[in-house]
C-alpha atoms as a PDB file:
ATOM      1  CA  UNK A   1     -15.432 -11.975   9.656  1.00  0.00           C
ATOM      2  CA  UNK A   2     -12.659 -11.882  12.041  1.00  0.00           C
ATOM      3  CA  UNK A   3      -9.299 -12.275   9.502  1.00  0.00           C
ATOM      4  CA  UNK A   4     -10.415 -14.336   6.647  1.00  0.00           C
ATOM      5  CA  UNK A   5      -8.117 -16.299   5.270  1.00  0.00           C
ATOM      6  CA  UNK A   6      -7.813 -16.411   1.112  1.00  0.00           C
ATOM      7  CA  UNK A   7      -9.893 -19.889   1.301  1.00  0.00           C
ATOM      8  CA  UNK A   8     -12.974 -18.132   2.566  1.00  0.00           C
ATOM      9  CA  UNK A   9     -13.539 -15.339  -0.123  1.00  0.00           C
ATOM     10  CA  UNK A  10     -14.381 -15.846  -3.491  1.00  0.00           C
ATOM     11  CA  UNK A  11     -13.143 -18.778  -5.988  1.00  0.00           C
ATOM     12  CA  UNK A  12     -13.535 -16.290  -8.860  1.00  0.00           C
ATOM     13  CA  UNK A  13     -10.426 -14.468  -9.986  1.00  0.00           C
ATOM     14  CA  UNK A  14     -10.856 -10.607 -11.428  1.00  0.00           C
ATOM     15  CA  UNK A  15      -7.219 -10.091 -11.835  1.00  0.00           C
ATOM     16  CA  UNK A  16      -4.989 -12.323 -14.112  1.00  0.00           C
ATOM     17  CA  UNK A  17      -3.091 -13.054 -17.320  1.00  0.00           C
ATOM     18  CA  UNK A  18      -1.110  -9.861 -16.058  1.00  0.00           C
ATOM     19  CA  UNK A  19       2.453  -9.156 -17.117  1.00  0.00           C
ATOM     20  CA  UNK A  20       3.855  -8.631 -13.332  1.00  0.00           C
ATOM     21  CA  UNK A  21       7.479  -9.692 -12.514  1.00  0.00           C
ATOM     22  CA  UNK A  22       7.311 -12.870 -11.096  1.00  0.00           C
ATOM     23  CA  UNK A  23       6.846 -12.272  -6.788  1.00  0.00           C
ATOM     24  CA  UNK A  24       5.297  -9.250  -7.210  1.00  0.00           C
ATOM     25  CA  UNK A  25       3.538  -8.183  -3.918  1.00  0.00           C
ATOM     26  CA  UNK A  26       1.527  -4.951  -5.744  1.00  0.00           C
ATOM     27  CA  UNK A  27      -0.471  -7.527  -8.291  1.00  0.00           C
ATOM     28  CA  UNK A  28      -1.035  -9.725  -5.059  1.00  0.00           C
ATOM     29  CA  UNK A  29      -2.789  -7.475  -3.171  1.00  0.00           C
ATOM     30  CA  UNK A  30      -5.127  -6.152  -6.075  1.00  0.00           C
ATOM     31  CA  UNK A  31      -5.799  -9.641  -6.553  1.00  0.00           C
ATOM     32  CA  UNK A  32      -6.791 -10.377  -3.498  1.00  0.00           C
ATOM     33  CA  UNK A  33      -8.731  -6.636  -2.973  1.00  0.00           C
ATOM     34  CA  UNK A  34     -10.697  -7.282  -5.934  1.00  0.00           C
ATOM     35  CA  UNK A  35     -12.013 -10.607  -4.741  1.00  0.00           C
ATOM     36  CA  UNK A  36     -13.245  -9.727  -1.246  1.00  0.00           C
ATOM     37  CA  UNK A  37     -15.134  -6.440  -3.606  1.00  0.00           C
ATOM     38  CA  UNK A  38     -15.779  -8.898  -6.274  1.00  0.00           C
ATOM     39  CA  UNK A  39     -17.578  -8.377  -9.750  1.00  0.00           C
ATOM     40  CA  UNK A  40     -19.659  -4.884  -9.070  1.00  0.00           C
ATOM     41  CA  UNK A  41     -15.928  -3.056  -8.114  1.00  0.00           C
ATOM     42  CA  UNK A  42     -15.409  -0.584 -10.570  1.00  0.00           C
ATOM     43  CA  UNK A  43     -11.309  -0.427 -10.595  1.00  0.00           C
ATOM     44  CA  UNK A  44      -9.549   3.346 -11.294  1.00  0.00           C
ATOM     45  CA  UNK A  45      -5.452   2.560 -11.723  1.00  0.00           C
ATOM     46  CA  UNK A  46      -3.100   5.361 -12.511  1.00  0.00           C
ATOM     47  CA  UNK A  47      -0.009   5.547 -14.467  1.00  0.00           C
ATOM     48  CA  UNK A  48       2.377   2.813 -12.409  1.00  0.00           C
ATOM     49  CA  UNK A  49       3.050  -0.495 -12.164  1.00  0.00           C
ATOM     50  CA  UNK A  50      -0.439  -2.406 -11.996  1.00  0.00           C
ATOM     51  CA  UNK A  51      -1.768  -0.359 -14.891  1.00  0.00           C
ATOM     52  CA  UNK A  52       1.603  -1.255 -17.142  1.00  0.00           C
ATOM     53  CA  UNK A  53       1.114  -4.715 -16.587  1.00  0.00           C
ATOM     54  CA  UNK A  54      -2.536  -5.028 -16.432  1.00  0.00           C
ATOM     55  CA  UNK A  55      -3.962  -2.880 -19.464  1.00  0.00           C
ATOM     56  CA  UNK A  56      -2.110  -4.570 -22.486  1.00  0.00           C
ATOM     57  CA  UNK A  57      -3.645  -4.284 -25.792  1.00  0.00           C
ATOM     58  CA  UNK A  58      -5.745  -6.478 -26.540  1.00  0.00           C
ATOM     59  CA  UNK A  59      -5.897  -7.930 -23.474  1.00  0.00           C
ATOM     60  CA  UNK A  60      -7.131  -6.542 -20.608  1.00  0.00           C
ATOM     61  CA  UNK A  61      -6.317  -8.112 -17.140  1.00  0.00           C
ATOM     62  CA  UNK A  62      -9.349  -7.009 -14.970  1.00  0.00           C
ATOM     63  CA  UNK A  63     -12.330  -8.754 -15.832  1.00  0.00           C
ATOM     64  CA  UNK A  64     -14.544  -6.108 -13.983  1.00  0.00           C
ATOM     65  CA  UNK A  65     -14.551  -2.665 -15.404  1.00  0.00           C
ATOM     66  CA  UNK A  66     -11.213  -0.770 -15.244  1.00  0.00           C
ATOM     67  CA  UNK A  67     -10.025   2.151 -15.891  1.00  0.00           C
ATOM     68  CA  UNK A  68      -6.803   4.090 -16.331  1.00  0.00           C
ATOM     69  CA  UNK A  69      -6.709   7.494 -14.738  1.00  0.00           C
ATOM     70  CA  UNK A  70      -4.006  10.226 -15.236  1.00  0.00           C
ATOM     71  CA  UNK A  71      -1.063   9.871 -12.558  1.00  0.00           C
ATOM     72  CA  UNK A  72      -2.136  12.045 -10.655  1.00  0.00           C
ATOM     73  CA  UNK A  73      -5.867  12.225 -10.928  1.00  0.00           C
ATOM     74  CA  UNK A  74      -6.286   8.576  -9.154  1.00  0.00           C
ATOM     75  CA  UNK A  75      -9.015   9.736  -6.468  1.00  0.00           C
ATOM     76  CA  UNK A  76     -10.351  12.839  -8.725  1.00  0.00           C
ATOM     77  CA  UNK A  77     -11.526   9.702 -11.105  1.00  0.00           C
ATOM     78  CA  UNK A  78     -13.107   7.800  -8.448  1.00  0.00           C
ATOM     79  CA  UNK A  79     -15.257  10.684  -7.866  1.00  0.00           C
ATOM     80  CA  UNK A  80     -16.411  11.002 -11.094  1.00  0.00           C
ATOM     81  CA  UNK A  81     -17.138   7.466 -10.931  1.00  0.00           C
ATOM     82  CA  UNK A  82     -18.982   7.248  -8.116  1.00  0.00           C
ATOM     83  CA  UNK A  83     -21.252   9.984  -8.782  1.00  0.00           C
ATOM     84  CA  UNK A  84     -21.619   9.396 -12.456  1.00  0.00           C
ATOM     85  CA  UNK A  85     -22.724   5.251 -11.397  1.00  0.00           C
ATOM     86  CA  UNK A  86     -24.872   6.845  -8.998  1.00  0.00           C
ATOM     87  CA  UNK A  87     -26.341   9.667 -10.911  1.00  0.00           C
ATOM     88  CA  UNK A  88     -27.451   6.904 -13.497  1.00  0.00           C
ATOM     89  CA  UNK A  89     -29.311   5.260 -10.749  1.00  0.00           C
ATOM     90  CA  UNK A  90     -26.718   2.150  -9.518  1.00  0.00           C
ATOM     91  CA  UNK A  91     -26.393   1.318  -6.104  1.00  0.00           C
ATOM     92  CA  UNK A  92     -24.480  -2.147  -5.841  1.00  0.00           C
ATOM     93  CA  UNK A  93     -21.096  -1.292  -6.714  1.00  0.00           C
ATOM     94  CA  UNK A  94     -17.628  -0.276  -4.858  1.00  0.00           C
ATOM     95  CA  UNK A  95     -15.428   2.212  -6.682  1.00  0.00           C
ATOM     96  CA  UNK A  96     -11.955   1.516  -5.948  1.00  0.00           C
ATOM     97  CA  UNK A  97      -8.574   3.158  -6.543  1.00  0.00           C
ATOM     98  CA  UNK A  98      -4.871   1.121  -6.750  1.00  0.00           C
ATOM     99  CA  UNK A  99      -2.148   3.036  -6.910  1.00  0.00           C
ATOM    100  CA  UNK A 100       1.331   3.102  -5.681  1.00  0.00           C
ATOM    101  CA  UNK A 101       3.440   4.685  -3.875  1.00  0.00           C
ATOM    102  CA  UNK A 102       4.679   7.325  -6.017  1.00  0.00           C
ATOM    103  CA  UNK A 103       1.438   7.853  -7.275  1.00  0.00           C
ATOM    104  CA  UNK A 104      -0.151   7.980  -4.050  1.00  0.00           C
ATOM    105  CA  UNK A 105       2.333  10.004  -1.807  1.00  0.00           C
ATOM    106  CA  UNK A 106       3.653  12.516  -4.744  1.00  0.00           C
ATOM    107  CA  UNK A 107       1.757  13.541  -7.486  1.00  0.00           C
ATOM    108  CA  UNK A 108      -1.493  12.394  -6.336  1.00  0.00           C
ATOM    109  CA  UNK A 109      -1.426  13.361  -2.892  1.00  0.00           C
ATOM    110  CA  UNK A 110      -3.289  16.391  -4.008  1.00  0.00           C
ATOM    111  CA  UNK A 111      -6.195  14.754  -5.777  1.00  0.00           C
ATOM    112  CA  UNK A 112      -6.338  11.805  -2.655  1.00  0.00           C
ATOM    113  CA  UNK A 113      -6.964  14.813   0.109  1.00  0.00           C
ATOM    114  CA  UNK A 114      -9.420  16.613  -1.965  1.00  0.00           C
ATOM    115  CA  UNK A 115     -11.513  13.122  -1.862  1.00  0.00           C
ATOM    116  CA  UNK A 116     -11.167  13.318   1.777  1.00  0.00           C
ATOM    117  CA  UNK A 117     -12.390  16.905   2.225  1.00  0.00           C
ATOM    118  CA  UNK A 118     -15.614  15.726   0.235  1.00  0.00           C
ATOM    119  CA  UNK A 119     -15.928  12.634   2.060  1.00  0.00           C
ATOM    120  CA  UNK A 120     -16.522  10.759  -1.442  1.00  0.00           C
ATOM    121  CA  UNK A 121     -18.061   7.098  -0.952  1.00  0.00           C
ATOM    122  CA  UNK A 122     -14.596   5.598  -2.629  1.00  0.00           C
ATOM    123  CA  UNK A 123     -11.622   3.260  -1.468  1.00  0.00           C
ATOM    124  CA  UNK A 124      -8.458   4.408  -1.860  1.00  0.00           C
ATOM    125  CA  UNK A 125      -5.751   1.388  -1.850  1.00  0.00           C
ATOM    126  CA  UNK A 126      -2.188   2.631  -2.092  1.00  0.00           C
ATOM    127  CA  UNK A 127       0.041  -0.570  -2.722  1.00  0.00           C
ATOM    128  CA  UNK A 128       3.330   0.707  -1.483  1.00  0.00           C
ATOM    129  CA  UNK A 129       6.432  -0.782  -3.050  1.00  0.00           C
ATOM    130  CA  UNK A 130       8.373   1.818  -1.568  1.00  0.00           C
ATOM    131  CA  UNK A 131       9.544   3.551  -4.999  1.00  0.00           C
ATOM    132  CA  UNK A 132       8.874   4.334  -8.822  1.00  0.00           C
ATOM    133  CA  UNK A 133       9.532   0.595  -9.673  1.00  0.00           C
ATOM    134  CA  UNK A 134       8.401   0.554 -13.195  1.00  0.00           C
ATOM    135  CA  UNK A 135       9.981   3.506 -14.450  1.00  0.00           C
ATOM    136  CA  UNK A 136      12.987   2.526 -13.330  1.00  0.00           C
ATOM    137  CA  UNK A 137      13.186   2.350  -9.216  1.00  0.00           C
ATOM    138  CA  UNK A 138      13.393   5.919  -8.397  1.00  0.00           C
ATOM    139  CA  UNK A 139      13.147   7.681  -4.893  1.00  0.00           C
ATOM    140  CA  UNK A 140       9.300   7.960  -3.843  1.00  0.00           C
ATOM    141  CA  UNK A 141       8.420  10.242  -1.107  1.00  0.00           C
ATOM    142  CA  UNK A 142       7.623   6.645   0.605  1.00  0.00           C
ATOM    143  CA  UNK A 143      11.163   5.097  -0.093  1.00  0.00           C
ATOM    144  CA  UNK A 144      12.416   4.386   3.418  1.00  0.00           C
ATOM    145  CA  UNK A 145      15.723   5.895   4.691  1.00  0.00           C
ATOM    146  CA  UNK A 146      18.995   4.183   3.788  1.00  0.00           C
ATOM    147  CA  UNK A 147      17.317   2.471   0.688  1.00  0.00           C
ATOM    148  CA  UNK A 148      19.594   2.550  -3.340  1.00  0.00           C
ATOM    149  CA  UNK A 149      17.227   3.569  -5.763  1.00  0.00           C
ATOM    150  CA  UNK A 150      18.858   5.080  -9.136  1.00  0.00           C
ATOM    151  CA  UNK A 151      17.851   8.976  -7.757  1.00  0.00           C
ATOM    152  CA  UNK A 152      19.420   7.828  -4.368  1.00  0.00           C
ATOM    153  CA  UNK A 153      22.700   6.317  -5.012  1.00  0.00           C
ATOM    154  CA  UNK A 154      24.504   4.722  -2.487  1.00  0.00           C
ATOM    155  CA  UNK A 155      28.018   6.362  -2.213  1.00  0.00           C
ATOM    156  CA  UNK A 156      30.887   7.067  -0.049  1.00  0.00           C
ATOM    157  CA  UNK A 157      29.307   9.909   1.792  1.00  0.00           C
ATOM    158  CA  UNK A 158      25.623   9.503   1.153  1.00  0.00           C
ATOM    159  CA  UNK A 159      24.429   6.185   1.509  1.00  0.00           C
ATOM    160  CA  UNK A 160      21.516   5.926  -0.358  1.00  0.00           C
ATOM    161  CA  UNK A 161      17.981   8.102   0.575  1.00  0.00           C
ATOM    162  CA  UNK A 162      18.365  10.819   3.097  1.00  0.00           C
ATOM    163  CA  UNK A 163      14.889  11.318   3.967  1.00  0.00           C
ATOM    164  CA  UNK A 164      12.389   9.695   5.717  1.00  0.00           C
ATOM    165  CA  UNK A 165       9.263   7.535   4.434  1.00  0.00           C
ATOM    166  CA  UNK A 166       6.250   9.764   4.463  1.00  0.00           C
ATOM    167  CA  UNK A 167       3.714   8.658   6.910  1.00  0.00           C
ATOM    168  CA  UNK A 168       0.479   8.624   4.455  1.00  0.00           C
ATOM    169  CA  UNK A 169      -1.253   6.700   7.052  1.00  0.00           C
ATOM    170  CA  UNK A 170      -1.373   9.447   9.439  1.00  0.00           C
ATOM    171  CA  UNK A 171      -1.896  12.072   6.835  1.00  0.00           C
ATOM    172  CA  UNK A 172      -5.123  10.696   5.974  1.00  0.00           C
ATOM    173  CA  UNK A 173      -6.305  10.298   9.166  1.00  0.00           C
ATOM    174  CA  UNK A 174      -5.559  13.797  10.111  1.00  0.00           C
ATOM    175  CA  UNK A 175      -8.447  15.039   7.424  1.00  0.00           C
ATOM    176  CA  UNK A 176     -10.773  13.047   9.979  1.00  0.00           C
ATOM    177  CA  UNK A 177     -11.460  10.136   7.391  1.00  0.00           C
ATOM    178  CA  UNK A 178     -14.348   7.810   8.452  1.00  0.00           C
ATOM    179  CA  UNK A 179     -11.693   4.923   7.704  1.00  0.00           C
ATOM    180  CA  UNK A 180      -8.137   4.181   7.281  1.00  0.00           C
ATOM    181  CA  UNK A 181      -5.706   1.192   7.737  1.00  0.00           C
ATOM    182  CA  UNK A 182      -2.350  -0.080   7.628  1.00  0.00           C
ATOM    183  CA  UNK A 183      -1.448  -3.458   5.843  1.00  0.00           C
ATOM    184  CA  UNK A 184       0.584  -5.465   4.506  1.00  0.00           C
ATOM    185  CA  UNK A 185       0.513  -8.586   2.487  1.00  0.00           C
ATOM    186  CA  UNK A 186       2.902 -10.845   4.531  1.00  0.00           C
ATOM    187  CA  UNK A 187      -0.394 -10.590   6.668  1.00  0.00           C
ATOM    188  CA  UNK A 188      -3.015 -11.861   3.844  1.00  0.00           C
ATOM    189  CA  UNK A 189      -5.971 -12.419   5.960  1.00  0.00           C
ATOM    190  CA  UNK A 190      -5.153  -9.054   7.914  1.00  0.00           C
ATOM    191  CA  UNK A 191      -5.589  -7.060   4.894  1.00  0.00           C
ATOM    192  CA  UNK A 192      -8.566  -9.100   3.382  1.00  0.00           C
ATOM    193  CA  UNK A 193     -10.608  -8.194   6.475  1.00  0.00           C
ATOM    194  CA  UNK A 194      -9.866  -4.315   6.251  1.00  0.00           C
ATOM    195  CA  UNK A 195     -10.739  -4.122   2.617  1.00  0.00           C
ATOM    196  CA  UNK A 196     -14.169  -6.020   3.958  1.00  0.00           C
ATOM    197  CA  UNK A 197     -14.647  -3.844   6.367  1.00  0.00           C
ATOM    198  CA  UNK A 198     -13.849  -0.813   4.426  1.00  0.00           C
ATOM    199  CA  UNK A 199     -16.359  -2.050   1.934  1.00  0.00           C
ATOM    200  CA  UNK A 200     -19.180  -1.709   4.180  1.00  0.00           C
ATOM    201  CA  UNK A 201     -18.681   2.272   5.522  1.00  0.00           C
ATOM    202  CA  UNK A 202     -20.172   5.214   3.921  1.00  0.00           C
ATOM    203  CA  UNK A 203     -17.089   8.010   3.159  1.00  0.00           C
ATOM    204  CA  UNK A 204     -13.853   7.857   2.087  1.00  0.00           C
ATOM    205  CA  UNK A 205     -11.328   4.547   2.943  1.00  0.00           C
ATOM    206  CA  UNK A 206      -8.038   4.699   2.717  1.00  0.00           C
ATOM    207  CA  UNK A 207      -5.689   1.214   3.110  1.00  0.00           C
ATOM    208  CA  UNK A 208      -2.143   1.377   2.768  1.00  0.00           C
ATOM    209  CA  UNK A 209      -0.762  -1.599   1.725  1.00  0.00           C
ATOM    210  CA  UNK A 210       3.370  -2.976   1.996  1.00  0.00           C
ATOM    211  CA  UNK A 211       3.977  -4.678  -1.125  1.00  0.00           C
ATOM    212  CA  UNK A 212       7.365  -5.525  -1.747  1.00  0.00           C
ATOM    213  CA  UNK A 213       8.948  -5.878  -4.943  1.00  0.00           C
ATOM    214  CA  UNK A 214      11.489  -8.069  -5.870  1.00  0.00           C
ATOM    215  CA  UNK A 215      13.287  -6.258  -8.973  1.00  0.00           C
ATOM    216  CA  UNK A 216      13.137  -2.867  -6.611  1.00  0.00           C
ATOM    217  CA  UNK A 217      14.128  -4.209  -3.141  1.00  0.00           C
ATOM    218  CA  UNK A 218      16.779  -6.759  -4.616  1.00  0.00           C
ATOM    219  CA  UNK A 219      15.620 -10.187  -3.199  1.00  0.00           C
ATOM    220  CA  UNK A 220      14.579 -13.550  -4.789  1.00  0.00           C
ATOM    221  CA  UNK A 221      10.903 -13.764  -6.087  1.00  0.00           C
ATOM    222  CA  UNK A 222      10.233 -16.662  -3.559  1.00  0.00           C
ATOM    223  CA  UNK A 223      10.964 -14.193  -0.441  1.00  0.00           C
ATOM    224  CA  UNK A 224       8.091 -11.321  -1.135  1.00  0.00           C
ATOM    225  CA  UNK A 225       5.530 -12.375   1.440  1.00  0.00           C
ATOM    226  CA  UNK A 226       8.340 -13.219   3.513  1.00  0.00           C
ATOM    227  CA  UNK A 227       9.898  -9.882   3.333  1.00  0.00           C
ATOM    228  CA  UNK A 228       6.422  -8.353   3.561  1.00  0.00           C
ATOM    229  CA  UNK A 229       5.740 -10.058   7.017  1.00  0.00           C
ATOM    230  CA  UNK A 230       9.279  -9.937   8.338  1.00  0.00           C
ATOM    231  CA  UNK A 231       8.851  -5.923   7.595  1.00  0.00           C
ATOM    232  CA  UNK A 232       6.469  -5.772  10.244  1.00  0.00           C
ATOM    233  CA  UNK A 233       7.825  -8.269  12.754  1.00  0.00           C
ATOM    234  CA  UNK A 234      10.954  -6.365  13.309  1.00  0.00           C
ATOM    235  CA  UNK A 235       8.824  -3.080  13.469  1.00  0.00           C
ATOM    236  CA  UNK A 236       9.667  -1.144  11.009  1.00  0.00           C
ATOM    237  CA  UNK A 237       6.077  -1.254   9.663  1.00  0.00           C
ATOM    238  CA  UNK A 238       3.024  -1.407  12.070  1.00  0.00           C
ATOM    239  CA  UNK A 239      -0.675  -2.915  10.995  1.00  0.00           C
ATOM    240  CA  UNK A 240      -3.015  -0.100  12.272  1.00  0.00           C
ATOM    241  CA  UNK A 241      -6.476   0.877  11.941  1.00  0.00           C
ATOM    242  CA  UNK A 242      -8.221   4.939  12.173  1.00  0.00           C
ATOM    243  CA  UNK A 243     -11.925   4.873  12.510  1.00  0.00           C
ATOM    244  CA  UNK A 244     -13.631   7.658  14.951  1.00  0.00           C
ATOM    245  CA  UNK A 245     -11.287   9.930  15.839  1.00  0.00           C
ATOM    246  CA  UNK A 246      -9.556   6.913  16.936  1.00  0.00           C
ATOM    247  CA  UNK A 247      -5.857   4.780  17.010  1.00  0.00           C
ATOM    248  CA  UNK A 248      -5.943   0.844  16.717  1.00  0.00           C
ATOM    249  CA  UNK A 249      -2.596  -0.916  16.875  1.00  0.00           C
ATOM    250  CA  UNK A 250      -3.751  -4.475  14.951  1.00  0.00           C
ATOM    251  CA  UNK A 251      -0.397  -6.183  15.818  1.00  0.00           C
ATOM    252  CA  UNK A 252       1.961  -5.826  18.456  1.00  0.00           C
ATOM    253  CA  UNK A 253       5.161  -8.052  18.548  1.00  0.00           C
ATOM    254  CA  UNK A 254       6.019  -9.166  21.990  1.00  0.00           C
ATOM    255  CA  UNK A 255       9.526  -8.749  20.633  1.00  0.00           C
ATOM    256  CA  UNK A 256      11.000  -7.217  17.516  1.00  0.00           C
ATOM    257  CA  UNK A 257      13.268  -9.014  15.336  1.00  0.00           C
ATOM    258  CA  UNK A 258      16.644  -8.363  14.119  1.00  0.00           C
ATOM    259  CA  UNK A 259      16.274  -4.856  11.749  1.00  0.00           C
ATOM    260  CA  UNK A 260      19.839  -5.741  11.099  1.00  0.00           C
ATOM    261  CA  UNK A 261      18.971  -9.309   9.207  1.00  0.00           C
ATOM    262  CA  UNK A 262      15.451  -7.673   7.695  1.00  0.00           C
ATOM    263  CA  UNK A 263      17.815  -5.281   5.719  1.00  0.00           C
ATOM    264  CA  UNK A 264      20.658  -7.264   4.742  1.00  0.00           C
ATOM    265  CA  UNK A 265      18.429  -9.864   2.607  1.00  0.00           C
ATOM    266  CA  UNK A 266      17.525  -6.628   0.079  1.00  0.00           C
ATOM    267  CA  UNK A 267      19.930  -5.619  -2.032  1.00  0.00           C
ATOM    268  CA  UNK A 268      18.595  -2.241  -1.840  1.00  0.00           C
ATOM    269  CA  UNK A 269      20.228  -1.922   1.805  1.00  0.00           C
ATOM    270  CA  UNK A 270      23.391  -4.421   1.535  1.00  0.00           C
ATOM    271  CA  UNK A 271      25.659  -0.975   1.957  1.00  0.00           C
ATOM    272  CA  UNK A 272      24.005   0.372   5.187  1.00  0.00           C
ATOM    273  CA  UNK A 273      27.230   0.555   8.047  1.00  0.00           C
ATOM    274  CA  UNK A 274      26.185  -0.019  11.458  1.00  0.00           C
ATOM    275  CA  UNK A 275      25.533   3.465  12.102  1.00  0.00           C
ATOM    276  CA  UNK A 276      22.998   3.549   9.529  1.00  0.00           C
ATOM    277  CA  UNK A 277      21.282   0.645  10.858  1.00  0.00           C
ATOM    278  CA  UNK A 278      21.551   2.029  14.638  1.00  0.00           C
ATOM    279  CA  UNK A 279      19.761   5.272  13.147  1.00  0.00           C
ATOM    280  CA  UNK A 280      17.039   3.324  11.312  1.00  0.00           C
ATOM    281  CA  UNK A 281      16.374   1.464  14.968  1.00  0.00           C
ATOM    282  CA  UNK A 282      16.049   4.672  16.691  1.00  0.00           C
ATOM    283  CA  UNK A 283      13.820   6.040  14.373  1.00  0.00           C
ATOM    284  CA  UNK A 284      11.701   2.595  14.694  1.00  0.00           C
ATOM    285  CA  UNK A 285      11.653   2.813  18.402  1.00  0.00           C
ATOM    286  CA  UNK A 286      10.736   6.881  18.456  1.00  0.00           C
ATOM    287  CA  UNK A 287       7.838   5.933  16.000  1.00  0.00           C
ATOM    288  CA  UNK A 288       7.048   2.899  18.415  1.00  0.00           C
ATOM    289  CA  UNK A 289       7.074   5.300  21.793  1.00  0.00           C
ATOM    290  CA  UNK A 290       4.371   7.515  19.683  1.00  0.00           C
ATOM    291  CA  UNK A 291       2.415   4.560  18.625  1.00  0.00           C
ATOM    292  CA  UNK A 292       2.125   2.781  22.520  1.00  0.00           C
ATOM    293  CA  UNK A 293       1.174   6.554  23.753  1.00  0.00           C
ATOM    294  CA  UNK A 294      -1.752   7.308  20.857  1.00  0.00           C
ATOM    295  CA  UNK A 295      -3.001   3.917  20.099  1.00  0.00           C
ATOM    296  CA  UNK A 296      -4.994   1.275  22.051  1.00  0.00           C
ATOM    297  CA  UNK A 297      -2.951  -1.397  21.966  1.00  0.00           C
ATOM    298  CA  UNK A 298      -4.183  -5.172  21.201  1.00  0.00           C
END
């Protein structure tokens, strides 16, 4: 279905009883994955946030079957899983991966592309909070320039990261991947449909997810799905889709809003100067050039 909305999947809940900070956007969007995939998905979590807070003995959050994998072994895992359920003669079930950023972009980047080179019947689901949240918000190789973390201090001559945010969207389409997809969970219903439709191909999904989170981006509990949606409103994020060799753009804003504001609400960016924020807009509108030349556009 065209964008369901959270009333039109399942009632039943697979994820709960969790330890999460309150607003966390990560726990959201498994949530909400595991209940378009519902009780045949076979969950594989790395070391990170949704494993701390989901896997606590003896009470296990996921009432499908989980598993914790090593950090960086994430997509070697859902191999194994796949072709062990499948070997023992199963055919109705989804193996799916959550992991975040750190776990996704860094150490696991490895494991994720090998799973694309054998076209493994998996999904992938990076929820991206944009750093190592539970181990104490350090710099990810997704942590977006400009942003305090405690590796990226924000001083008087560096002002927090240096670097740009990886773009792990177009990395794994660039192995050819029979799916991928941009979300982000200020746009529920967006990313409900792509995990529905990513259910239903043969190969290798990946869906990167925004998921903001309040401890690590420094803003009220209350203002996660804001933050999540106003992320891609003012462009700094884009909801995409790769499938055949091809570009989607999902969303297009007929006008971008203020970058300026979208930054100031997170603590994480309250010591940008204007000449910060005037490179984070040119970057933005580069990225946005690239995207209206490659992508068919809504």
């Amino acid at each position: 279905m065209a964008n369901p909305t959270a009333a039109q999947i399942s009632r039943e809940e697979f994820f709960y009883g969790h330890k999460a900070c309150a607003g966390c956007g990560g726990s959201l969007a498994v949530r909400a994955a595991l209940k378009v995939l519902g009780p045949q998905a076979v969950s594989v979590l790395p070391a990170g946030c949704m494993s701390a807070v989901g896997f606590n003995f003896p009470q296990l959050c996921f009432s499908n079957n989980s598993i914790i994998s090593t950090f960086a072994g994430t997509a070697s895992m859902l191999t194994g899983v796949e072709a062990g359920l499948r070997a023992k003669g199963y055919k109705d079930f989804t193996a799916v991966g959550f992991a975040g950023d750190g776990g996704t972009a860094d150490i696991g980047i490895q494991a994720l592309s090998g799973a694309i080179d054998r076209n493994d019947n998996i999904i992938y689901i990076c929820y991206d909070n944009e750093a190592y949240m539970n181990t104490g918000i350090q710099k990810s190789g997704l942590t977006p320039f400009g942003a305090r973390t405690t590796t990226t201090p924000a001083g008087a001559n560096i002002h927090g990261n240096i670097r740009p945010k990886k773009n792990m969207f177009e990395i794994a389409a660039a192995h050819d991947i029979p799916y991928a997809a941009t979300a982000s969970i200020g746009y529920l219903p967006d990313f409900i449909r792509k995990v529905e439709k990513a259910s239903q191909i043969k190969g290798t999904k990946y869906i990167h997810v925004i998921a903001p989170c309040p401890t690590g981006w420094g803003i009220a509990p209350d203002e996660t799905v804001e933050s999540a949606k106003e992320v891609v409103d003012c462009g700094l994020w884009y909801l995409a889709e790769y499938e055949n060799g091809s570009y989607t753009l999902n969303r297009k804003p007929k006008q971008f809003t203020d970058v300026a504001a979208y930054l100031k609400k997170q603590g994480r960016f309250k010591h940008l100067d204007d000449a910060d924020i005037e490179t984070i807009i040119q970057s933005r509108d580069k990225k946005w050039q690239f995207i209206e030349k490659t992508f068919q556009l809504p």
